[in-house]
Every structure is written in C-alpha cells, then in structure tokens.
Protein backbone atom coordinates (compact mmCIF):
# COMPACT_ATOMS: atom_id res chain seq x y z
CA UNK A 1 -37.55 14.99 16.48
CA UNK A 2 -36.47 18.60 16.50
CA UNK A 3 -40.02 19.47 17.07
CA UNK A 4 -40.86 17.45 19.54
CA UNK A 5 -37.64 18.64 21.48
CA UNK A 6 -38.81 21.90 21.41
CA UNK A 7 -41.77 21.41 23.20
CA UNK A 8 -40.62 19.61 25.93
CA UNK A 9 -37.93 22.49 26.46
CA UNK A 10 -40.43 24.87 26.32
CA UNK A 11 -42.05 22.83 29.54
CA UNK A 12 -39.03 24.09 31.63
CA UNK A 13 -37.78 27.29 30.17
CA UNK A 14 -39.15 30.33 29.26
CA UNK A 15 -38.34 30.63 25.21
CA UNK A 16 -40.38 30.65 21.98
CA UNK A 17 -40.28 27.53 19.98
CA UNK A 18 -39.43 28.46 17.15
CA UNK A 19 -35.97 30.37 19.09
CA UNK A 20 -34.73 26.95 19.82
CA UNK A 21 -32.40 25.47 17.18
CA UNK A 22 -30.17 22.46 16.80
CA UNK A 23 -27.16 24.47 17.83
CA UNK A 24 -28.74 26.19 20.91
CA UNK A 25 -27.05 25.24 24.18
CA UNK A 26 -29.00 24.08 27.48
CA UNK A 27 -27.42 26.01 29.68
CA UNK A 28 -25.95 29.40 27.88
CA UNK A 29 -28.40 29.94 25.21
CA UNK A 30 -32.15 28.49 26.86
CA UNK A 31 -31.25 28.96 30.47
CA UNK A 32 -31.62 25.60 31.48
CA UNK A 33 -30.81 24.70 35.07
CA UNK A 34 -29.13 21.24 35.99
CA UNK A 35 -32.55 20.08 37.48
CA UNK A 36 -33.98 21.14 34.65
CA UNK A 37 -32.04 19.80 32.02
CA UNK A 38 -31.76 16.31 34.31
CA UNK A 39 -35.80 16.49 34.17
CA UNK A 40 -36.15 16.78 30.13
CA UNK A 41 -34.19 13.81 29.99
CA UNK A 42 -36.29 11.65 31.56
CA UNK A 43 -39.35 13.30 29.34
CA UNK A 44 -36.69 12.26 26.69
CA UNK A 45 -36.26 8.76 27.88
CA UNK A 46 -40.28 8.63 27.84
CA UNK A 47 -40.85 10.20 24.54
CA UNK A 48 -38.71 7.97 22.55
CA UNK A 49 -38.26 5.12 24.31
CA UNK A 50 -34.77 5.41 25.40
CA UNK A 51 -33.01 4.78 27.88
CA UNK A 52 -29.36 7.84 28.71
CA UNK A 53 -26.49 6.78 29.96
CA UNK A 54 -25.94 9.97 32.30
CA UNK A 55 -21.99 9.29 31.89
CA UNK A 56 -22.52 10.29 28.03
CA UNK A 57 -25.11 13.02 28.97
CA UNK A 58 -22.30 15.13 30.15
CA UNK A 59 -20.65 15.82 26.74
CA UNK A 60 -24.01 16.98 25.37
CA UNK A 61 -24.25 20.52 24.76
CA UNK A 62 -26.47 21.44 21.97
CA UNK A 63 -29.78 20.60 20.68
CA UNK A 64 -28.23 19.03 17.58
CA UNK A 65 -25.95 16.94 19.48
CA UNK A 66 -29.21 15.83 21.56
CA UNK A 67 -30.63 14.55 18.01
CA UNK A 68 -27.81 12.63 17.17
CA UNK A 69 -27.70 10.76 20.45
CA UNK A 70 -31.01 9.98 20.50
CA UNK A 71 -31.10 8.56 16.95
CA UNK A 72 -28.10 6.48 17.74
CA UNK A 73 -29.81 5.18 20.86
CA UNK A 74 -33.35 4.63 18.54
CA UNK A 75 -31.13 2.10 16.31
C-alpha cells in the first residue's frame, strides 16, 4: 500500500519516492496543499475502493496513519 501511496503523492508534489515514508507529514514534510491533499483522497477512494469520511480525514497527519485508515476501511 505504501507503494502505491507514494505514487499518487508524487502526482501532486514535487518529492522522490523513495523520500516519502510512513511518518512523513502532508503538509510539513511533502508540501502538500489542502487542494492537494483533498485531491489524493479521492485518487485514494479510487485506488482502493474506499470510501473517507472527511470528518476523520482531519486527524490524519502522516503517511502511516493514512495506511492504517485505509486498512481499517478495506475490512
């Protein structure tokens, strides 16, 4: 999954793949806008066939915390 979050981050921002990590942060560590970060999660809805409550989007920070939620949401 970590993968595949990497590359749709890398659609918006300007970072290497292999920079992003599960404890880098949308907005302080890969620069990510709010329309940005608003757009990957409808690429992440798409991807895996989810759908984000935006009220629990909000205490989402990291790339590991991402993963979790989305696993949770898979089940």
């Amino acid at each position: 999954m970590l993968e595949k979050i990497r590359e749709l981050i890398c659609n918006y921002v300007e970072v290497e793949p292999e920079e992003i990590t599960e404890n880098s942060r949308f907005m302080e560590d890969l620069n990510m806008n709010s329309y940005d970060f608003m757009c990957l999660l409808g690429d992440l809805e798409a991807e895996f066939d989810v759908t984000v409550d935006e009220s629990e989007i909000l205490e989402i920070h990291t790339i590991g915390e991402a993963i979790v939620y989305l696993e949770n949401l898979k089940k």
